[in-house]
C-alpha atoms as a PDB file:
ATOM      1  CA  UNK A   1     241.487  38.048  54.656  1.00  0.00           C
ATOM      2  CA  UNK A   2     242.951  35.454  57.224  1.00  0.00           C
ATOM      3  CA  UNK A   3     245.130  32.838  57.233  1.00  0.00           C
ATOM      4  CA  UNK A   4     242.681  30.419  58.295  1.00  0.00           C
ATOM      5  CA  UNK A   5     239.397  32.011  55.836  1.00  0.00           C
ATOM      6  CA  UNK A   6     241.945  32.067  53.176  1.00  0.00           C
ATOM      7  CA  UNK A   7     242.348  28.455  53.882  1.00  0.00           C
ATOM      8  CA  UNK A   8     238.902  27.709  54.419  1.00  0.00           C
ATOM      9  CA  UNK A   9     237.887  29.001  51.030  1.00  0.00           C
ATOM     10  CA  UNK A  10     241.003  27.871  48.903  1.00  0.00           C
ATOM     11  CA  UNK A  11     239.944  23.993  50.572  1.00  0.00           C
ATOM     12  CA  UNK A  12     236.500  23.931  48.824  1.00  0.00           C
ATOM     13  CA  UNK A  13     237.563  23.454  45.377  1.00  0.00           C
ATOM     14  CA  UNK A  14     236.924  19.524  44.243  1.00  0.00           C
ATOM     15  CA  UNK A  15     239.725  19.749  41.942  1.00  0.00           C
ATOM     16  CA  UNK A  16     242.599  21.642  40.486  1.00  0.00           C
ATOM     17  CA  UNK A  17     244.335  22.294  37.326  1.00  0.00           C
ATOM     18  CA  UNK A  18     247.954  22.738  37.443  1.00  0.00           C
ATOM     19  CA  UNK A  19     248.700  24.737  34.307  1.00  0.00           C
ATOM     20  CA  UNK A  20     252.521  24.251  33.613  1.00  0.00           C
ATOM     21  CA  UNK A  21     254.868  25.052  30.943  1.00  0.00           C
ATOM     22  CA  UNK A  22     258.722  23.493  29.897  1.00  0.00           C
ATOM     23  CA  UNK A  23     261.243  26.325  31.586  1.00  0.00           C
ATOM     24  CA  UNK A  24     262.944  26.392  28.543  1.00  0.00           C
ATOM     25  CA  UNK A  25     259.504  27.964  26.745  1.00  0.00           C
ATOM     26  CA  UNK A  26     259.168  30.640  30.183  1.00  0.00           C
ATOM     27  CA  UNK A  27     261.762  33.621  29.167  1.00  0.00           C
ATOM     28  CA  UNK A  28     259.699  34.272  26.107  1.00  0.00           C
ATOM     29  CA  UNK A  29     255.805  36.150  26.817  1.00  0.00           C
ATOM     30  CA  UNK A  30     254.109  33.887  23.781  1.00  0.00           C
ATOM     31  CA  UNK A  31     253.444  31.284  25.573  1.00  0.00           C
ATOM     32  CA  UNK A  32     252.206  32.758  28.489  1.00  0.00           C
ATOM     33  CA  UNK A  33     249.475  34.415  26.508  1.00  0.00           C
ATOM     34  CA  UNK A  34     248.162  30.921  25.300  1.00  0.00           C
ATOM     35  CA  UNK A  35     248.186  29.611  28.552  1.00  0.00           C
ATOM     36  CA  UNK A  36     246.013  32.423  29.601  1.00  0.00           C
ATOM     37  CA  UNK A  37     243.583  31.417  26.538  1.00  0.00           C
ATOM     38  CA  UNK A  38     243.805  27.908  27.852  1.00  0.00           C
ATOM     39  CA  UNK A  39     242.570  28.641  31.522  1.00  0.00           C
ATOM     40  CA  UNK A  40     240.153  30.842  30.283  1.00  0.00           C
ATOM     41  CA  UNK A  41     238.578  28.343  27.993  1.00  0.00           C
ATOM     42  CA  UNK A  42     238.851  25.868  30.814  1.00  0.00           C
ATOM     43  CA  UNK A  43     236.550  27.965  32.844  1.00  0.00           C
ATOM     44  CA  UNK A  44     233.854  29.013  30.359  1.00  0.00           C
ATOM     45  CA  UNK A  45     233.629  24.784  29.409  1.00  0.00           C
ATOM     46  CA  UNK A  46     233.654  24.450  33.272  1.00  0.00           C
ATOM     47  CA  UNK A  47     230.612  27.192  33.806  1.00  0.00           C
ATOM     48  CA  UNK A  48     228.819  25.550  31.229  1.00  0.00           C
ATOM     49  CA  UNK A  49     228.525  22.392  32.395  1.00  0.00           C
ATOM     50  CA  UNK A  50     227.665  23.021  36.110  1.00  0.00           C
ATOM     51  CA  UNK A  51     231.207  23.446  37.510  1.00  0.00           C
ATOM     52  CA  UNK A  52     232.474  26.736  39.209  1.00  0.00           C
ATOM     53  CA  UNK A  53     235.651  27.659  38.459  1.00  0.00           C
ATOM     54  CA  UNK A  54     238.583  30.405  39.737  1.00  0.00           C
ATOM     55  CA  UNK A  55     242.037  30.771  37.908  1.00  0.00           C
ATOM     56  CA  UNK A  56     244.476  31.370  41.403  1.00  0.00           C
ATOM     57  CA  UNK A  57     247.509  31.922  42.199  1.00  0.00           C
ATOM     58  CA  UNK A  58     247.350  29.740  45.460  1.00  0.00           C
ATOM     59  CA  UNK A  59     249.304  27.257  43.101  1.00  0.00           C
ATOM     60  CA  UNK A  60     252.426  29.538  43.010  1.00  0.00           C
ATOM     61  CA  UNK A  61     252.329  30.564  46.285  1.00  0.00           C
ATOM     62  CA  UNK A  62     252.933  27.368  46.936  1.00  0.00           C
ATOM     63  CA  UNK A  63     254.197  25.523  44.295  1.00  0.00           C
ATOM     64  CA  UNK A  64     257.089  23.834  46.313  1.00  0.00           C
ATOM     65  CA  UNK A  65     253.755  21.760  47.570  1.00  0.00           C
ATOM     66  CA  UNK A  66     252.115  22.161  44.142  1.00  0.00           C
ATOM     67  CA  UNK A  67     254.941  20.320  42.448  1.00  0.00           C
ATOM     68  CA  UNK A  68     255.948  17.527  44.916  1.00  0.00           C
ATOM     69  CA  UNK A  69     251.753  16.583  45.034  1.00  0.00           C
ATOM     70  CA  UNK A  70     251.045  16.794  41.315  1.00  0.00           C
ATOM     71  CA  UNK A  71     254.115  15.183  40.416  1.00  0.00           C
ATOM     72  CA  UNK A  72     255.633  17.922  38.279  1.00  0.00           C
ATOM     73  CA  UNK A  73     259.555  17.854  36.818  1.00  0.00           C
ATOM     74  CA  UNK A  74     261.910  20.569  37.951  1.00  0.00           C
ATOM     75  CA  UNK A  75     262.133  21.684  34.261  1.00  0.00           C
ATOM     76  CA  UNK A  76     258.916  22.538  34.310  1.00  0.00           C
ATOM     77  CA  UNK A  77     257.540  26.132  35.731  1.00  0.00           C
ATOM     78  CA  UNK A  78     254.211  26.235  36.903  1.00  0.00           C
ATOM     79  CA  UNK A  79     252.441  28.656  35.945  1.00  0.00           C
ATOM     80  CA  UNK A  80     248.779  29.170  37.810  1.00  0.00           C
ATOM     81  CA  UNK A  81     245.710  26.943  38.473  1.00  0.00           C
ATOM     82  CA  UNK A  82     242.341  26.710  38.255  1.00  0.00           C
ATOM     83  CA  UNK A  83     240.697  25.379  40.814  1.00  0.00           C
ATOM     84  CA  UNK A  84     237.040  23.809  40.263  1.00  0.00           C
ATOM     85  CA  UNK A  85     234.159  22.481  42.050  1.00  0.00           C
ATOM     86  CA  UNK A  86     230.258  22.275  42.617  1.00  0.00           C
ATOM     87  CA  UNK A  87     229.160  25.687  43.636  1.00  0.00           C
ATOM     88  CA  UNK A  88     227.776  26.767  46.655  1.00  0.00           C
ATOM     89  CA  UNK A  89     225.758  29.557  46.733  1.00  0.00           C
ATOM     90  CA  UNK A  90     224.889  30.095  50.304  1.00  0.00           C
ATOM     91  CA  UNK A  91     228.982  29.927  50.937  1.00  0.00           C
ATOM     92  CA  UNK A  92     229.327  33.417  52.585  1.00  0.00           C
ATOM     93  CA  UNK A  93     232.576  34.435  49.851  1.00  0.00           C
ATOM     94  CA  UNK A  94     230.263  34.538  47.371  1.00  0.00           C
ATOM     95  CA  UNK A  95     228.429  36.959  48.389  1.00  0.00           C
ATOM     96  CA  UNK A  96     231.525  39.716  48.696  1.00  0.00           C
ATOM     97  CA  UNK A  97     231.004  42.323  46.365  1.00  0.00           C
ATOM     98  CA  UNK A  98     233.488  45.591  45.409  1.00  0.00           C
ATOM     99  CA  UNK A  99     232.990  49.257  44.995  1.00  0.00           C
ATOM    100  CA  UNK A 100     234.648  49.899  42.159  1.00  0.00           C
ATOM    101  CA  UNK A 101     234.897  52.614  39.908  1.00  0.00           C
ATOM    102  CA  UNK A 102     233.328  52.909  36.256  1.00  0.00           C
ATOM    103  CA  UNK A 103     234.965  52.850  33.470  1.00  0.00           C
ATOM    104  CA  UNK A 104     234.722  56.152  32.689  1.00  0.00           C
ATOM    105  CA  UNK A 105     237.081  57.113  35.185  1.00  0.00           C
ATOM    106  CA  UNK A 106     239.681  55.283  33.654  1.00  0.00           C
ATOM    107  CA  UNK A 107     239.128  54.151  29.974  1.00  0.00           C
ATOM    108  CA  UNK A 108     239.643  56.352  27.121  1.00  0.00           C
ATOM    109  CA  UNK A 109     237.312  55.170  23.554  1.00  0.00           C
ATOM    110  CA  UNK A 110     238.658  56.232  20.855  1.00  0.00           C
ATOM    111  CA  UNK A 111     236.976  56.213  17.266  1.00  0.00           C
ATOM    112  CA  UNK A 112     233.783  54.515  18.829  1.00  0.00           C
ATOM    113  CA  UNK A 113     230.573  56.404  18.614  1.00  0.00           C
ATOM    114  CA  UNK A 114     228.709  56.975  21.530  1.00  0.00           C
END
């Protein structure tokens, strides 16, 4: 994807989520884990009322801009965002679909019946 589409798309969301944590919290994984419960919970309450919503990365790439916008303390790391808006369903990004393999060729079940 371009520059510019990359841009295009990333503009469309209404509002973001910067999902932070306190640097000294970062070296251990705990915490990260929760956060990751937290943005998904943010976008299944988001879904279910009408909003879409994307956890990106778009907020590390960048988060020299993220932090000085949003307002966010040097002892704090940021961790991703999810972005959020109205959805548009004739927005041509939505309609990108990938091959992708099935399961079977890379999960292994074990102990389930079939």
């Amino acid at each position: 994807m371009s520059t510019w589409n990359s841009k295009r798309w990333s503009s469309r969301a209404a509002a973001c989520i910067v999902v932070d944590e306190h640097r000294v919290l970062d070296p251990g994984a705990v915490c990260h884990f929760d956060l990751g419960a937290l943005c998904y919970g943010i976008v299944l309450a988001a879904w279910d009322r009408g909003l879409g919503s994307v956890i990106n990365g778009q907020g590390i790439m960048r988060s020299d801009i993220v932090r000085e916008v949003a307002n966010i303390p040097e002892d704090e790391v940021i961790m991703t965002c999810v972005a959020m808006g109205y959805p548009d369903d004739g927005f041509a990004a939505n309609a990108v679909r990938s091959d992708r393999e099935g399961n079977d060729a890379f999960v292994r079940y074990v102990g389930f019946a079939d």
